[in-house]
N, C-alpha and C. Protein backbone atom coordinates (compact mmCIF):
# COMPACT_ATOMS: atom_id res chain seq x y z
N UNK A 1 217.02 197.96 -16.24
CA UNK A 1 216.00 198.93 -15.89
C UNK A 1 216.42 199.65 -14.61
N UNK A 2 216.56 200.62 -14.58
CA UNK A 2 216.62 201.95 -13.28
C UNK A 2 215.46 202.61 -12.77
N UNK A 3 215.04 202.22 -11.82
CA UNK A 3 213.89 202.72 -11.24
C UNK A 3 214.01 202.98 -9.65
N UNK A 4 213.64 203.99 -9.04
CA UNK A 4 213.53 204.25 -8.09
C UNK A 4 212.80 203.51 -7.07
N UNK A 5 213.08 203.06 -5.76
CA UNK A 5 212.71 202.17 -4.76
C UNK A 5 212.31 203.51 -3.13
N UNK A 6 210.93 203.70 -2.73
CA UNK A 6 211.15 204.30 -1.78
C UNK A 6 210.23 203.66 -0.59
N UNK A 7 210.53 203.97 0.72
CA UNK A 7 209.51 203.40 1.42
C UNK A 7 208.05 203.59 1.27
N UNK A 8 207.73 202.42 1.81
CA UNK A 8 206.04 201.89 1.49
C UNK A 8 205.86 200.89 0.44
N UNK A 9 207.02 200.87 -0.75
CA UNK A 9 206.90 199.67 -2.16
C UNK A 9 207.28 199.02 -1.28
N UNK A 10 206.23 197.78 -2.21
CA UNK A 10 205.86 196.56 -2.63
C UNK A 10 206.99 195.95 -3.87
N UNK A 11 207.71 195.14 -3.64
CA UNK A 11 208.46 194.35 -4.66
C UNK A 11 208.03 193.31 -5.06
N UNK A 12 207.85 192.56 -5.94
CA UNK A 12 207.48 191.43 -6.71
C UNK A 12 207.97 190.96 -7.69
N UNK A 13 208.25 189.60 -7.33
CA UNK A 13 208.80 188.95 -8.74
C UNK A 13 207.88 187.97 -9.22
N UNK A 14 207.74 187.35 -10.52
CA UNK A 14 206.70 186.25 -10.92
C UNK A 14 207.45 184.91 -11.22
N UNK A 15 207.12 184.27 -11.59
CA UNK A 15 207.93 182.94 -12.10
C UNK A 15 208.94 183.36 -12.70
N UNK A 16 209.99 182.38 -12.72
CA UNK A 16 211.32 182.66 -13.46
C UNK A 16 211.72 183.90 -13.69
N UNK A 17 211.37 184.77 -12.77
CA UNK A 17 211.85 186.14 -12.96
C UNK A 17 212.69 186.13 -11.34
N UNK A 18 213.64 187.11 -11.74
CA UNK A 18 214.42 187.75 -10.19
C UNK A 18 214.58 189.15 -10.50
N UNK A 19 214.95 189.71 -9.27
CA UNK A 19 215.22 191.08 -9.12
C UNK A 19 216.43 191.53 -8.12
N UNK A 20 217.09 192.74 -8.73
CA UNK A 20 218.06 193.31 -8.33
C UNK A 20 218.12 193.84 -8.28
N UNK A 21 218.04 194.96 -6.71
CA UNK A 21 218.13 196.36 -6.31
C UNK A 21 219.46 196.81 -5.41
N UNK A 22 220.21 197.64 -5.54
CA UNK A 22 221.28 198.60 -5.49
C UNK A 22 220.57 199.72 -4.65
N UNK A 23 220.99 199.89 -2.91
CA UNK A 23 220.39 200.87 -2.69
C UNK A 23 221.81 201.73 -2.30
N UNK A 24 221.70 202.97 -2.14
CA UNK A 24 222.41 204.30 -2.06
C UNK A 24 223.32 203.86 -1.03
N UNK A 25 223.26 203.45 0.22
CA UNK A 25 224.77 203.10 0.61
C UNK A 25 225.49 201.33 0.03
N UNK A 26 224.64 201.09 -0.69
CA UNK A 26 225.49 199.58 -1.82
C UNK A 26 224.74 198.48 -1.06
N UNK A 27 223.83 198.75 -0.49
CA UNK A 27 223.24 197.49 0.20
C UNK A 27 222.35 196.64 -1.10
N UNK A 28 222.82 195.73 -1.37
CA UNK A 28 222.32 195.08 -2.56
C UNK A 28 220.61 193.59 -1.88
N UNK A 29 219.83 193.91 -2.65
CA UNK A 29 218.86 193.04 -2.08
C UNK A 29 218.41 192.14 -3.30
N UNK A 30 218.57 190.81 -3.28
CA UNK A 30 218.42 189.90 -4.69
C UNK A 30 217.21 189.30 -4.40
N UNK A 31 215.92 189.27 -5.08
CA UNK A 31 214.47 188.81 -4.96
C UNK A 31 214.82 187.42 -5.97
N UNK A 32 214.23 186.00 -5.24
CA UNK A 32 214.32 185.16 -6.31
C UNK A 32 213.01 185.01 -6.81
N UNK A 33 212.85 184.23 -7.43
CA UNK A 33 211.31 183.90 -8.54
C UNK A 33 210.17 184.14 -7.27
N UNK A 34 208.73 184.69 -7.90
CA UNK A 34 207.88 184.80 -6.59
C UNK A 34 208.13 184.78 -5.70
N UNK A 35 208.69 186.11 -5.51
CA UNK A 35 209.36 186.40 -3.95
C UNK A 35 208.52 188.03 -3.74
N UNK A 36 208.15 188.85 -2.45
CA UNK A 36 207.55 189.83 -1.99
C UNK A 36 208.53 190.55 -0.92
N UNK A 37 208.62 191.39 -1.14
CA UNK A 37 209.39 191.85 -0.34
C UNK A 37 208.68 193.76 0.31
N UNK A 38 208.05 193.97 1.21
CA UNK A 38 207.65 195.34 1.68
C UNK A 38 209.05 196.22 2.09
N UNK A 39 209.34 197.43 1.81
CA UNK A 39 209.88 198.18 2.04
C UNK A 39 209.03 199.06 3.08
N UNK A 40 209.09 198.44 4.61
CA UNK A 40 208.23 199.09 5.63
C UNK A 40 208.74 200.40 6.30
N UNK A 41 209.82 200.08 6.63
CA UNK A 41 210.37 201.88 6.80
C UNK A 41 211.84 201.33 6.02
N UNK A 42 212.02 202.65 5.16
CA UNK A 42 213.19 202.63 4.35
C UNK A 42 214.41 203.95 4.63
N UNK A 43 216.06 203.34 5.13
CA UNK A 43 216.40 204.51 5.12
C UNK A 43 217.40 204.69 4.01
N UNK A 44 217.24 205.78 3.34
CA UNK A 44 217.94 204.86 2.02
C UNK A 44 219.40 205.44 2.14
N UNK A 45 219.68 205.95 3.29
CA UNK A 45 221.39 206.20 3.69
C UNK A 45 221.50 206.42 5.54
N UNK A 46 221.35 205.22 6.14
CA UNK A 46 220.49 204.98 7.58
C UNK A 46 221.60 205.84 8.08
N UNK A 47 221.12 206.70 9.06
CA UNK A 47 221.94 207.21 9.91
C UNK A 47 222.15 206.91 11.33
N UNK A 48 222.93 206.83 12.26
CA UNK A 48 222.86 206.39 13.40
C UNK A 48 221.71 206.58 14.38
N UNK A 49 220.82 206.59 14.76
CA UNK A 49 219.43 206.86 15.76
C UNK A 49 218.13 207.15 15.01
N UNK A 50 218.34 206.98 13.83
CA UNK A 50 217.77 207.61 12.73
C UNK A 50 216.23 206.24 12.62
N UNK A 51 216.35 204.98 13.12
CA UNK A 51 215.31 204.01 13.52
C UNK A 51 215.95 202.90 12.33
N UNK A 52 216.74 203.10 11.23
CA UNK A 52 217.34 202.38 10.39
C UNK A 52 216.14 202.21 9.09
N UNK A 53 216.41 200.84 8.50
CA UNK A 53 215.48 200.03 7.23
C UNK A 53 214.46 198.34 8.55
N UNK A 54 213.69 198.66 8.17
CA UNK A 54 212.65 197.17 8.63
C UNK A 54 212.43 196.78 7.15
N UNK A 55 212.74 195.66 6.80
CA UNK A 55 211.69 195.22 5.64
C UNK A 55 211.04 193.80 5.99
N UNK A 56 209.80 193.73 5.29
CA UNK A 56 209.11 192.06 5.39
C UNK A 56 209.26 191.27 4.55
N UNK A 57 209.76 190.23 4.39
CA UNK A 57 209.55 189.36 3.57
C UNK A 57 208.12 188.49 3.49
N UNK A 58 207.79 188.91 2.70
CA UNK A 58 206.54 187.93 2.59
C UNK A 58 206.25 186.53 2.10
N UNK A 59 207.61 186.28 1.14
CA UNK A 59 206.85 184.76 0.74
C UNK A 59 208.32 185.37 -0.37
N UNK A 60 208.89 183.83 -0.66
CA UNK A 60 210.00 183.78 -1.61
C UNK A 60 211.40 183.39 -1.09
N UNK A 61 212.76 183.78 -1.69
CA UNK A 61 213.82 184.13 -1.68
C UNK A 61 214.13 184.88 -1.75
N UNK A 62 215.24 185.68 -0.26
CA UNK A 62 215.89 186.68 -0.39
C UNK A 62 217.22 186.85 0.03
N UNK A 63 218.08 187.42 -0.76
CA UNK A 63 219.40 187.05 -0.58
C UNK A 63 219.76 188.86 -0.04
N UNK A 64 220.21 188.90 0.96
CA UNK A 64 220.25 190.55 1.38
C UNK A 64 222.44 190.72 1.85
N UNK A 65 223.14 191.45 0.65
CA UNK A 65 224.32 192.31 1.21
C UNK A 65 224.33 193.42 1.46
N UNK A 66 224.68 193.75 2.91
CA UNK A 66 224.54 194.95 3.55
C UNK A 66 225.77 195.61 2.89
N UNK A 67 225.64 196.89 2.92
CA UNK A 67 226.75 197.95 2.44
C UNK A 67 227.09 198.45 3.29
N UNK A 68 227.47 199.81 3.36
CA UNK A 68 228.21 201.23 4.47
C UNK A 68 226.71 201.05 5.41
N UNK A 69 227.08 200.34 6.85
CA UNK A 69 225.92 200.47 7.99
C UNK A 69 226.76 201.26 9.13
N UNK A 70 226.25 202.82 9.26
CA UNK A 70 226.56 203.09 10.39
C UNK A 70 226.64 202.15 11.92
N UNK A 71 227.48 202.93 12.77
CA UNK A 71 227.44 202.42 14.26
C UNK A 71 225.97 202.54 14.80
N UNK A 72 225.29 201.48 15.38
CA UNK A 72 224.13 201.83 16.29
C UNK A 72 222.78 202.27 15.12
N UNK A 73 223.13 201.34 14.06
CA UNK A 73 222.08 201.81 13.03
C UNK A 73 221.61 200.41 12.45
N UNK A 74 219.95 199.97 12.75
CA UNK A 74 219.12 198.82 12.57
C UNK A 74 219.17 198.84 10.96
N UNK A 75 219.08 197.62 10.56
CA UNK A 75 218.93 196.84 9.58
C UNK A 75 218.40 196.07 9.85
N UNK A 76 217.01 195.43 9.65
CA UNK A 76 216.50 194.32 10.08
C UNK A 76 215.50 193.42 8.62
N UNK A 77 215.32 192.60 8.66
CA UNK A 77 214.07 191.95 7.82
C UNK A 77 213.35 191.28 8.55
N UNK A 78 212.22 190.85 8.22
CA UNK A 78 211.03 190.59 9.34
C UNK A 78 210.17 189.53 8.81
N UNK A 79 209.80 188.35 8.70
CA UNK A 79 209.13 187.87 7.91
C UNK A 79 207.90 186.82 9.05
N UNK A 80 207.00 186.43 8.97
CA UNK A 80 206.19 186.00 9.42
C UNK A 80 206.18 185.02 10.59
N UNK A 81 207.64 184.76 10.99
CA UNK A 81 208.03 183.57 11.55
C UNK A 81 208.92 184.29 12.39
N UNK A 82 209.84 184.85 11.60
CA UNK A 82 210.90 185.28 12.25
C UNK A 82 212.11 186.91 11.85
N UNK A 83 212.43 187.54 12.78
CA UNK A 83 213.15 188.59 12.43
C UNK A 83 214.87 188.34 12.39
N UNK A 84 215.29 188.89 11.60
CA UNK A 84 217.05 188.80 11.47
C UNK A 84 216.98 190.57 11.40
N UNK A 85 218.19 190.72 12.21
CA UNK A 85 219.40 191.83 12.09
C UNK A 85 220.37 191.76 12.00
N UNK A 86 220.66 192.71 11.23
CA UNK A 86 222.32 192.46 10.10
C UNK A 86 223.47 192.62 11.64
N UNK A 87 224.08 191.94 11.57
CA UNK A 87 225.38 191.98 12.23
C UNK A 87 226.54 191.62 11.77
N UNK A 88 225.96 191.39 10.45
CA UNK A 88 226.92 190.97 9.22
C UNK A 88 226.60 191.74 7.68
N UNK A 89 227.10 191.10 6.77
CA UNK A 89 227.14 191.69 5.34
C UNK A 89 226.32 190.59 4.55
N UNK A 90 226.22 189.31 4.58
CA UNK A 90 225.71 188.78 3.28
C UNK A 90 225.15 187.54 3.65
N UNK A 91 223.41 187.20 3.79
CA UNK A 91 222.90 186.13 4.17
C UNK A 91 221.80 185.93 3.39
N UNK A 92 221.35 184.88 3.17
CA UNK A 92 220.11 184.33 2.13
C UNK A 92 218.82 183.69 3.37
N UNK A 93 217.76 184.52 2.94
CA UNK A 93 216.34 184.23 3.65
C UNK A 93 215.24 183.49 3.07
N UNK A 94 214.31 182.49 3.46
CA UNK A 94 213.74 182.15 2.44
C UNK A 94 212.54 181.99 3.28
N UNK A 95 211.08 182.05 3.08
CA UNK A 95 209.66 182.47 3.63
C UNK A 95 208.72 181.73 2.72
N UNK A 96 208.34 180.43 3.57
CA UNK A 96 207.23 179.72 2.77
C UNK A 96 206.76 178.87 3.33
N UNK A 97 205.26 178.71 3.77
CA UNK A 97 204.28 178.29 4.10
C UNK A 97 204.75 178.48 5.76
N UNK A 98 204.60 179.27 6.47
CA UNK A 98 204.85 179.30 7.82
C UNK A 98 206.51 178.76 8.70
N UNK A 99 206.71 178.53 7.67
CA UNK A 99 209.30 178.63 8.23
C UNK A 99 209.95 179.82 7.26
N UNK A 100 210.91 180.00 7.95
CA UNK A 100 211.75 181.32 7.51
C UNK A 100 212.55 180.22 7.74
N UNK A 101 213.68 180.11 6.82
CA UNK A 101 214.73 179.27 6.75
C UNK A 101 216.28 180.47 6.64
N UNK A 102 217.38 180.20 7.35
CA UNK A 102 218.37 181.60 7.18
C UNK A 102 219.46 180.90 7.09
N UNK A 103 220.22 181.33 6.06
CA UNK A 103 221.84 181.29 5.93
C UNK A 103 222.82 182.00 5.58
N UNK A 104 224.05 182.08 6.69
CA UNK A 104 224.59 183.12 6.56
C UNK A 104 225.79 182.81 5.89
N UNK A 105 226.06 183.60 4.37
CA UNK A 105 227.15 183.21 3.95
C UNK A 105 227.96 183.76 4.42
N UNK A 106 228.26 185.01 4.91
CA UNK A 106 229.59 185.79 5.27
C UNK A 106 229.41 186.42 6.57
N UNK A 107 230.06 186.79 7.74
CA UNK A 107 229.99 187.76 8.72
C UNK A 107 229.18 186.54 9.83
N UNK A 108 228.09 187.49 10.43
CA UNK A 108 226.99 187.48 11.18
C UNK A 108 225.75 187.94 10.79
N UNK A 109 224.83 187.19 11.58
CA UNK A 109 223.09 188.06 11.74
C UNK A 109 222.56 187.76 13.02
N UNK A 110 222.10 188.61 13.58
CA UNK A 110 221.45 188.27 15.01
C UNK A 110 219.79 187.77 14.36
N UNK A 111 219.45 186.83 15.08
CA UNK A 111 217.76 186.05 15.08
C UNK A 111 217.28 185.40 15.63
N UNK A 112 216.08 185.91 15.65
CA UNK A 112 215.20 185.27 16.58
C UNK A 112 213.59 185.01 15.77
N UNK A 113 212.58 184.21 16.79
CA UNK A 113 211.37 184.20 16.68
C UNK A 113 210.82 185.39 17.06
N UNK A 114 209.71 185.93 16.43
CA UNK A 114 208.47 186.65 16.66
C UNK A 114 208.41 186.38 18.30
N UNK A 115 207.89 185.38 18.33
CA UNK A 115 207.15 185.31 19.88
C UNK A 115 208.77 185.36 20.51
N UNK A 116 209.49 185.43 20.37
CA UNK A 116 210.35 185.57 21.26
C UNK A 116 211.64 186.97 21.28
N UNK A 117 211.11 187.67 20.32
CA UNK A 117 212.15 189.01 20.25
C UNK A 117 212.64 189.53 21.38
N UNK A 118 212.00 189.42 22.39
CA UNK A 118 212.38 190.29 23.58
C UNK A 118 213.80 189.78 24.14
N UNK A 119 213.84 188.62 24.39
CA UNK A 119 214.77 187.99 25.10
C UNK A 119 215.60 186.47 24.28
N UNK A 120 215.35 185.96 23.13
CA UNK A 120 215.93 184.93 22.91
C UNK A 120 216.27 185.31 21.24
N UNK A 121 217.63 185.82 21.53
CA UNK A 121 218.44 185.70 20.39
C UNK A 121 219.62 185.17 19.85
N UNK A 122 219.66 184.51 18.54
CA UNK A 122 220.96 183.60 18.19
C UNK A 122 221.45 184.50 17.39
N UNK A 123 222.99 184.17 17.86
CA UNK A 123 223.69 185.10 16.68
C UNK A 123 224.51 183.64 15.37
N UNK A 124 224.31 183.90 14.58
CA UNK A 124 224.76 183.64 13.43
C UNK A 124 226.05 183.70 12.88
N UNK A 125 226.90 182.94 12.43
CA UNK A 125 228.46 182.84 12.04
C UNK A 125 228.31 182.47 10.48
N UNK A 126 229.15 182.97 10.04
CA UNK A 126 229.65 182.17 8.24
C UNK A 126 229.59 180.60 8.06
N UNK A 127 228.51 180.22 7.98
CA UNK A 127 228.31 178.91 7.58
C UNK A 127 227.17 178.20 8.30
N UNK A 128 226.61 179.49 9.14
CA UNK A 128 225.22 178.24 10.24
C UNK A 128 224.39 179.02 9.25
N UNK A 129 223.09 178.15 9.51
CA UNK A 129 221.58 178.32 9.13
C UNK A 129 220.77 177.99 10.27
N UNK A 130 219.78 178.35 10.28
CA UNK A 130 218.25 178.02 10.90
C UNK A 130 217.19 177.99 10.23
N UNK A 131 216.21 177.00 10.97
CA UNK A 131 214.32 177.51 10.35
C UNK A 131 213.34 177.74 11.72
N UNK A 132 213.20 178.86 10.93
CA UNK A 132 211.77 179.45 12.34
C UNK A 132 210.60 178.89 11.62
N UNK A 133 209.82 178.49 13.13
CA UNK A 133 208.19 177.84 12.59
C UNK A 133 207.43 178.76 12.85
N UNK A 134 206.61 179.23 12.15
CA UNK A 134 205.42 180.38 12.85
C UNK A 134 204.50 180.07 13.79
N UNK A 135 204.45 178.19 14.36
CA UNK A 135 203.79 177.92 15.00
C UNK A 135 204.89 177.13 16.02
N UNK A 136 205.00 177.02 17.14
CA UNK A 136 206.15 176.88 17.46
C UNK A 136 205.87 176.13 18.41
N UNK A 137 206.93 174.34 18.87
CA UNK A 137 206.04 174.09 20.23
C UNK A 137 206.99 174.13 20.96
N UNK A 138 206.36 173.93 22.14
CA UNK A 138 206.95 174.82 23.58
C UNK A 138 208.09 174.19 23.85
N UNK A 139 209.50 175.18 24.11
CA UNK A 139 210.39 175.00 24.78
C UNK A 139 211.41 174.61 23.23
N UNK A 140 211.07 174.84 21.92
CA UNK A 140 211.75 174.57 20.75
C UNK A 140 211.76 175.81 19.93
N UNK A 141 212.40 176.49 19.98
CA UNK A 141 212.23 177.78 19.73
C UNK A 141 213.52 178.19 17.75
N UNK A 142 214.13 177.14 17.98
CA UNK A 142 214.89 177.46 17.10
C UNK A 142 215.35 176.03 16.74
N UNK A 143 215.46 175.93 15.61
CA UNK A 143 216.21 174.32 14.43
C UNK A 143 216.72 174.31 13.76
N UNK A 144 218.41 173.43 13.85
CA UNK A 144 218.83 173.89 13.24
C UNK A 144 219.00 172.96 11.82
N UNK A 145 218.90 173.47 10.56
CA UNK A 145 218.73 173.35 9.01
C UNK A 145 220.09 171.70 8.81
């Protein structure tokens, strides 16, 4: 099926179903079974200053390969717990009941907690993971999987 994806959709998958979207610079995004995914600002060929793609994960599996990412151009996903930015090409996210769990198969991803975007970020290598808690106690900000 070929269907068009633009910002503001809502993605959804149901049981035993997945999904596979191909966007215009090859950035491939794989939805596993009951998985949500918002397309909050979408750029569907990001240009450098241009503010990039934000998306949310809401609840599921998501396996995200970045394609052609300009210099100085955001890619991010965002999910209830915790935000990742691509600093790499190919990592799997997963969002359920209050942890974002992350693994990076290839490259890098920069991440962090919500409550902590401003100032506390891990960068990510080919083979680490983490889980963010949406409730978080003090002075534990990151765990690693």
């Amino acid at each position: 099926m070929r269907s068009a994806v633009r910002e503001g959709d809502t993605l959804r998958t149901g049981p035993g179903t997945r999904l596979k979207v191909t966007l215009r610079d090859d950035t491939v995004l794989l939805l596993g079974a009951e998985a949500e995914l918002k397309l909050d600002h979408f750029a569907a060929v990001p240009q450098p200053g241009t503010g990039g793609s934000l998306l949310s994960l809401v609840r599921g599996y998501l396996r995200t390969v970045v394609g052609r990412l300009q210099p100085d151009t955001l890619f991010q996903i965002q999910s209830p717990s915790m935000v990742a930015a691509v600093r790499g090409t190919d990592w799997i996210e997963r969002y359920d009941a209050g942890t974002t769990d992350i693994f990076v198969a290839d490259d890098r991803v920069l991440a962090t907690g919500l409550s902590d975007r401003d100032s506390n970020w891990a960068m990510l290598n080919a083979g680490e993971g983490v889980s963010f808690n949406r409730v978080l106690k003090k002075g534990c900000w990151i765990c690693a999987l």
